[in-house]
N, C-alpha and C. Protein backbone atom coordinates (compact mmCIF):
# COMPACT_ATOMS: atom_id res chain seq x y z
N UNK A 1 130.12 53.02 170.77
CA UNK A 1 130.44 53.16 169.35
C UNK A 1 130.01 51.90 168.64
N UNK A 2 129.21 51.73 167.55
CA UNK A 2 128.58 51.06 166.94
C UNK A 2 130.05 50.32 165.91
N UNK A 3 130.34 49.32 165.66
CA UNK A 3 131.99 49.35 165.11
C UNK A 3 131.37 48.33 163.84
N UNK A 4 130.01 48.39 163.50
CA UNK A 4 129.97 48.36 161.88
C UNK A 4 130.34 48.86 160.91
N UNK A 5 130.29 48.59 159.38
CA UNK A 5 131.02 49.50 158.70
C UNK A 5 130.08 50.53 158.67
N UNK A 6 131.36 51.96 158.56
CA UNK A 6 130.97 53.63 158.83
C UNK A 6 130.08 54.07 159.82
N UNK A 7 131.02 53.38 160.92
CA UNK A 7 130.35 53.62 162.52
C UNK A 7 131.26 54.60 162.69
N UNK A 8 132.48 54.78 162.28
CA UNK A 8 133.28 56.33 162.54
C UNK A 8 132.64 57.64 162.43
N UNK A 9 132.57 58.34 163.20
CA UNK A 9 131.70 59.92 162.76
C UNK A 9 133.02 60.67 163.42
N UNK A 10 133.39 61.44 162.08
CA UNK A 10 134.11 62.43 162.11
C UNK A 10 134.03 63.93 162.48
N UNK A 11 135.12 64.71 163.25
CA UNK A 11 135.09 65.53 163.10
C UNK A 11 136.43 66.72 163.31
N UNK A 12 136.98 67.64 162.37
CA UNK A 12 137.70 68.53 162.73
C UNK A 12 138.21 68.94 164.27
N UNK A 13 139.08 68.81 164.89
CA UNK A 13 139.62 69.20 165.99
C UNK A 13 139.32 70.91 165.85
N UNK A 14 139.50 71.93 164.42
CA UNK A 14 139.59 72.94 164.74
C UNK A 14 137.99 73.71 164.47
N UNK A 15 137.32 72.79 164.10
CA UNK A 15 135.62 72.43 164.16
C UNK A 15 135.08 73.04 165.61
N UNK A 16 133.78 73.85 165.11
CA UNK A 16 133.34 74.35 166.55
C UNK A 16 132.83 73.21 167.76
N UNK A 17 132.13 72.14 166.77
CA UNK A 17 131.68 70.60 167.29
C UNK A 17 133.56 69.97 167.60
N UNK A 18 134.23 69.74 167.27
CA UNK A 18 135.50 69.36 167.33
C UNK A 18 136.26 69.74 168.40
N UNK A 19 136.16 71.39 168.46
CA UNK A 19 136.69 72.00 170.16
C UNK A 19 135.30 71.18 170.77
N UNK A 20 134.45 71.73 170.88
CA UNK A 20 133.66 71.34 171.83
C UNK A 20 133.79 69.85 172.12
N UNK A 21 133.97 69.04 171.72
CA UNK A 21 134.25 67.52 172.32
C UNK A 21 135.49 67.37 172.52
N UNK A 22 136.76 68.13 172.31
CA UNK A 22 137.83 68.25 172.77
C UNK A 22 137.47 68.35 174.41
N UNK A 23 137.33 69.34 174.24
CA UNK A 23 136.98 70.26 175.69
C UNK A 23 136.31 69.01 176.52
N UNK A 24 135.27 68.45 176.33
CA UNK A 24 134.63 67.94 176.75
C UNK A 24 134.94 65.96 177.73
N UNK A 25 136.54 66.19 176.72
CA UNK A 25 137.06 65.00 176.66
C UNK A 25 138.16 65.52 177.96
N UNK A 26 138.26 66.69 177.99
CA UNK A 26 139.13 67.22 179.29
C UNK A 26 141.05 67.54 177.81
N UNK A 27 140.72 67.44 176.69
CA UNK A 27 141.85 67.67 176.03
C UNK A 27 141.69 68.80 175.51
N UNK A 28 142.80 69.56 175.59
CA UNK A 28 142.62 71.30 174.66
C UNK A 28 142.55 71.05 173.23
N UNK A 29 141.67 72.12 172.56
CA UNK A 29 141.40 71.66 171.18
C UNK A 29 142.90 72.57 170.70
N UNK A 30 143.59 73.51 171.20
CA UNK A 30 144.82 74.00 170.76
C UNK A 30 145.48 72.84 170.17
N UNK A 31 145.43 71.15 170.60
CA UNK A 31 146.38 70.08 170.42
C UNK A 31 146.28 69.72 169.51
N UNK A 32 146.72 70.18 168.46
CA UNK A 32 146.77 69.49 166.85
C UNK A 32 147.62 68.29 166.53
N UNK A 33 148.44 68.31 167.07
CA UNK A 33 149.32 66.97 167.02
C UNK A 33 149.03 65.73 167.64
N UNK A 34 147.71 65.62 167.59
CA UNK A 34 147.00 64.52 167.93
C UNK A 34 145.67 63.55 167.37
N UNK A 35 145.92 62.34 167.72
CA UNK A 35 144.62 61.44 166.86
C UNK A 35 143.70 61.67 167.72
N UNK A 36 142.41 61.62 167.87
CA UNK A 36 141.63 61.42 168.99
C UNK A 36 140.24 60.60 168.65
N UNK A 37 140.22 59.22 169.81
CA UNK A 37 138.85 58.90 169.56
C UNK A 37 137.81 58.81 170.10
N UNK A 38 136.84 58.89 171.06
CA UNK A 38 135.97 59.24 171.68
C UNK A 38 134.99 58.23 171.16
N UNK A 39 135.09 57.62 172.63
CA UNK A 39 133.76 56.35 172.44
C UNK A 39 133.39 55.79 173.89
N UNK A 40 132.13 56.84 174.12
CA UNK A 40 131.33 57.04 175.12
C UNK A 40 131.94 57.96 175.95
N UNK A 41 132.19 57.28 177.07
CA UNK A 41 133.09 58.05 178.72
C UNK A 41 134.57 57.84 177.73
N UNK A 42 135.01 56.84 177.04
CA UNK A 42 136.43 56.60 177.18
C UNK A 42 137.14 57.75 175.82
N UNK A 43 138.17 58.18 176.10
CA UNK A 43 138.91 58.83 175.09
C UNK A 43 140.21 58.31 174.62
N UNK A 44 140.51 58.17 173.77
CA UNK A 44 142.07 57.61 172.81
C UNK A 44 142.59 58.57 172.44
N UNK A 45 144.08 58.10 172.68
CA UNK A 45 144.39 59.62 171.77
C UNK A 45 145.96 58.80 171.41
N UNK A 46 146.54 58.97 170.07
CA UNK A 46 147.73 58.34 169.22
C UNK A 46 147.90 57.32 169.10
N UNK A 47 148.88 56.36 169.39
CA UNK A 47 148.62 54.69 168.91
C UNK A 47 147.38 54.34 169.61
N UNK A 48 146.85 54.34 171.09
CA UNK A 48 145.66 53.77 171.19
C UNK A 48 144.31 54.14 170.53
N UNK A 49 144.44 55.58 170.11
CA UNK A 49 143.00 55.62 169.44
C UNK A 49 143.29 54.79 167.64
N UNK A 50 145.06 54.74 167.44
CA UNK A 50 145.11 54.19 166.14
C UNK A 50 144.76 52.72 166.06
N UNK A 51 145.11 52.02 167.45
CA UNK A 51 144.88 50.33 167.49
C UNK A 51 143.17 50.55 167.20
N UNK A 52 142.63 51.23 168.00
CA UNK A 52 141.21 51.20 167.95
C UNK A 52 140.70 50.97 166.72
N UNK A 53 140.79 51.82 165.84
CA UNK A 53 140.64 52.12 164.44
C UNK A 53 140.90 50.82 163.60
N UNK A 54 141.99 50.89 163.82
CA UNK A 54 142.81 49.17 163.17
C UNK A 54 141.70 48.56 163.24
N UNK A 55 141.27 47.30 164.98
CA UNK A 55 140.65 46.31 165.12
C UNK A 55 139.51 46.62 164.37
N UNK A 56 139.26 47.46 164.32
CA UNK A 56 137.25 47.95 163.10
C UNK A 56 137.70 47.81 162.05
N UNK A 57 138.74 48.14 160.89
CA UNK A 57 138.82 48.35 159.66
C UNK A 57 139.29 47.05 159.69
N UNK A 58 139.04 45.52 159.87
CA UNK A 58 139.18 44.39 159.47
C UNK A 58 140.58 44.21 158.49
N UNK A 59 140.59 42.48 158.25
CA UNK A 59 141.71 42.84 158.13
C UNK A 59 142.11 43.35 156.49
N UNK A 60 143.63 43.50 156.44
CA UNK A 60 144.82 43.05 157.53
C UNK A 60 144.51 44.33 158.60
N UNK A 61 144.69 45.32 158.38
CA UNK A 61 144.75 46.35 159.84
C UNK A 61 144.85 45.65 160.56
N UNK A 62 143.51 44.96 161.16
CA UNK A 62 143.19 44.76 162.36
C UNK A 62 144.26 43.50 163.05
N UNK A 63 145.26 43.15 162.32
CA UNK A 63 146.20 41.93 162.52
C UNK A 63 147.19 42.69 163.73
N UNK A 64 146.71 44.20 163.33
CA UNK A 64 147.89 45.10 164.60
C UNK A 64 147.68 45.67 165.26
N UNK A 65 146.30 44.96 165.97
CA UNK A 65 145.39 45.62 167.27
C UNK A 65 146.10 44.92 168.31
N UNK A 66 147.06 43.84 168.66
CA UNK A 66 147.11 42.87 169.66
C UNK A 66 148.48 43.85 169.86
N UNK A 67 149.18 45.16 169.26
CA UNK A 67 150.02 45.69 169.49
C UNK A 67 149.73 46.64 171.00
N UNK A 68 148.53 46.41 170.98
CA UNK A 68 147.52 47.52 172.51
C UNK A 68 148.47 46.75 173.79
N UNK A 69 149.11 45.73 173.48
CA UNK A 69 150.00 44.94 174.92
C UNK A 69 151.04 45.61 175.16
N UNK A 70 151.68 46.41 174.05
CA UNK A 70 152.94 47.24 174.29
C UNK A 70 152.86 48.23 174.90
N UNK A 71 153.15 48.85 175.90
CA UNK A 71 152.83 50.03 176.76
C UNK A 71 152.71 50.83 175.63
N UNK A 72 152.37 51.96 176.07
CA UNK A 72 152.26 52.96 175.06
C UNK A 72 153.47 53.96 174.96
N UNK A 73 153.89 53.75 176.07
CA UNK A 73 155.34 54.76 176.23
C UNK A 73 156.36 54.21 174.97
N UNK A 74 156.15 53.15 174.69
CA UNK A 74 156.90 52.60 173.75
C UNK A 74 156.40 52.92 172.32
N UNK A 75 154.79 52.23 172.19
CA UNK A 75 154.14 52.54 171.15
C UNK A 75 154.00 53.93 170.82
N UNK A 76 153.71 54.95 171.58
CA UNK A 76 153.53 56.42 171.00
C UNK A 76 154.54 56.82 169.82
N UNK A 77 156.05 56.68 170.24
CA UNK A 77 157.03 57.21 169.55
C UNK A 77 157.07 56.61 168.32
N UNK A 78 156.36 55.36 168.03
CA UNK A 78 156.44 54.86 167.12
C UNK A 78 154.99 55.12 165.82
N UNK A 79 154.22 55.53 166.56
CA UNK A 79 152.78 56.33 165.89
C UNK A 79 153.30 57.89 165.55
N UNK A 80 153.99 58.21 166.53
CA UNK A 80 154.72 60.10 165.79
C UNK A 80 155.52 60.11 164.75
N UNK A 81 156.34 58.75 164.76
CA UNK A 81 157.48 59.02 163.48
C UNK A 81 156.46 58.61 162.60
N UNK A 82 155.21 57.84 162.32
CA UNK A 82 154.98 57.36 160.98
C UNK A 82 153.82 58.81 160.95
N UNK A 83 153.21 59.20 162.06
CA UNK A 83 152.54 60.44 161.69
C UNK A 83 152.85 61.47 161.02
N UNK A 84 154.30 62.01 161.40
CA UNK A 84 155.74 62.84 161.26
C UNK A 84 156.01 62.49 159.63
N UNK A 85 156.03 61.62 158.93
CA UNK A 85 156.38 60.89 157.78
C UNK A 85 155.33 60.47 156.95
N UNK A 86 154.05 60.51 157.35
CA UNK A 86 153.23 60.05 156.71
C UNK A 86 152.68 60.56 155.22
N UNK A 87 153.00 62.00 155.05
CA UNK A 87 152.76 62.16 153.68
C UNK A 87 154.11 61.59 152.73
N UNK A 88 155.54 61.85 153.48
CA UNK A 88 156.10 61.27 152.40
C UNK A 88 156.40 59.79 151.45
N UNK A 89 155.45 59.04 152.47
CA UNK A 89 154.97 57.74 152.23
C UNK A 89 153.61 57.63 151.75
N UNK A 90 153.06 58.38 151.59
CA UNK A 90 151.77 58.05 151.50
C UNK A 90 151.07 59.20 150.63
N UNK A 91 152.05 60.22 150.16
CA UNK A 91 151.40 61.50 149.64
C UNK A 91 150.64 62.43 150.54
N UNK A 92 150.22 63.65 149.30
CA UNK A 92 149.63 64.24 150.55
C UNK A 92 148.61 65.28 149.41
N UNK A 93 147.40 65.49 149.87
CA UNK A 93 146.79 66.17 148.91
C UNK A 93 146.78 67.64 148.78
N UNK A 94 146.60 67.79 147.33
CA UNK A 94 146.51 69.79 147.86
C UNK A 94 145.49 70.45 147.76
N UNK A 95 144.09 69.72 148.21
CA UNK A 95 142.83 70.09 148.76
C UNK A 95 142.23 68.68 149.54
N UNK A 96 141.66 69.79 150.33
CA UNK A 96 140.88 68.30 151.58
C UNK A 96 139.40 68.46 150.55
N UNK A 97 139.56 66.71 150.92
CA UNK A 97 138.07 65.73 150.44
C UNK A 97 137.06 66.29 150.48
N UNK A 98 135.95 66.39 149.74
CA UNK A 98 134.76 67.12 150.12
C UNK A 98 133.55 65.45 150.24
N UNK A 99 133.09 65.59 151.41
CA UNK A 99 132.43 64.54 151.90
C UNK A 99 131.07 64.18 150.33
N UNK A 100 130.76 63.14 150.29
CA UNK A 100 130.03 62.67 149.05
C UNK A 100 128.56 62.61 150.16
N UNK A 101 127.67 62.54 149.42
CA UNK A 101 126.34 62.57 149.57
C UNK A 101 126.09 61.51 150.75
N UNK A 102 126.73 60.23 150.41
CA UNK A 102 126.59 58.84 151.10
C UNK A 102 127.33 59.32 152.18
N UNK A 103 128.38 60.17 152.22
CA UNK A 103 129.43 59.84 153.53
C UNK A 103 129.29 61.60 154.48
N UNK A 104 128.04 62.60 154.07
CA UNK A 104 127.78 62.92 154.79
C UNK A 104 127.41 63.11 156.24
N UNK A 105 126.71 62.01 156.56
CA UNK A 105 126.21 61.92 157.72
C UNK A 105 126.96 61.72 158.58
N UNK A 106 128.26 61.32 158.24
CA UNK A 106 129.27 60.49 159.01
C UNK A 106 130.03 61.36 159.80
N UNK A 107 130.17 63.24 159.23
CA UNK A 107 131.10 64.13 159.79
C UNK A 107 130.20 64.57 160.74
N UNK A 108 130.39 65.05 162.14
CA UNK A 108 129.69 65.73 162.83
C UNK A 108 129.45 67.44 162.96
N UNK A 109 130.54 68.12 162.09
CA UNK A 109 130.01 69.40 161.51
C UNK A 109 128.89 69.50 160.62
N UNK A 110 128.67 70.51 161.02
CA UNK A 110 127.51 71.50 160.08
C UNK A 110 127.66 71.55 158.94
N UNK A 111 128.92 71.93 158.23
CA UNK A 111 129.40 72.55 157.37
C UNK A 111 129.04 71.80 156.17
N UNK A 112 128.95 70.61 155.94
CA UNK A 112 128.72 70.30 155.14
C UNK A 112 127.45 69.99 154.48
């Protein structure tokens, strides 16, 4: 994974490209209740694919990548409640984003 800015390439879990790298990652794409990041052989999935994310988006984020020392058994529960909560902190929209010209390339569906 290239971790310059808009080295992220996105894609839908319920995405035909989205199952298919589910699958591919050995995770069922049925699993919606999950982050997932995929970079190379290795796969992330909830606070570790979120630390991941963090250390790239510079700071502050990235001030809460050194949280990767906390087992995860600990850290997970603490990535579900703010997942669990996250629109009522943060809003929530009542249509998804339509990718801009520049930030095309970045989703790995077709669709757009």
């Amino acid at each position: 994974m290239d971790h310059d800015g808009g080295a992220f390439r996105f894609a839908s879990i319920q995405s035909e490209v989205g199952s298919e790298r589910m699958r591919d990652a050995g995770l069922s794409p049925d699993d919606l209740e999950t982050f997932v990041v995929v970079d190379g052989d290795d796969v992330y999935t909830k606070s570790d694919a979120g630390l991941l994310v963090l250390r790239h988006l510079g700071l502050p984020y990235s001030l809460l990548s050194p949280a990767v020392v906390v087992p995860s058994v600990l850290r997970d529960p603490v990535y579900e409640f703010v997942a669990e909560h996250r629109y009522e902190w943060f809003g929530k929209r009542d249509t998804c984003r339509v990718p801009t010209e520049e930030t095309k390339d970045r989703f790995l569906s077709e669709d757009f």
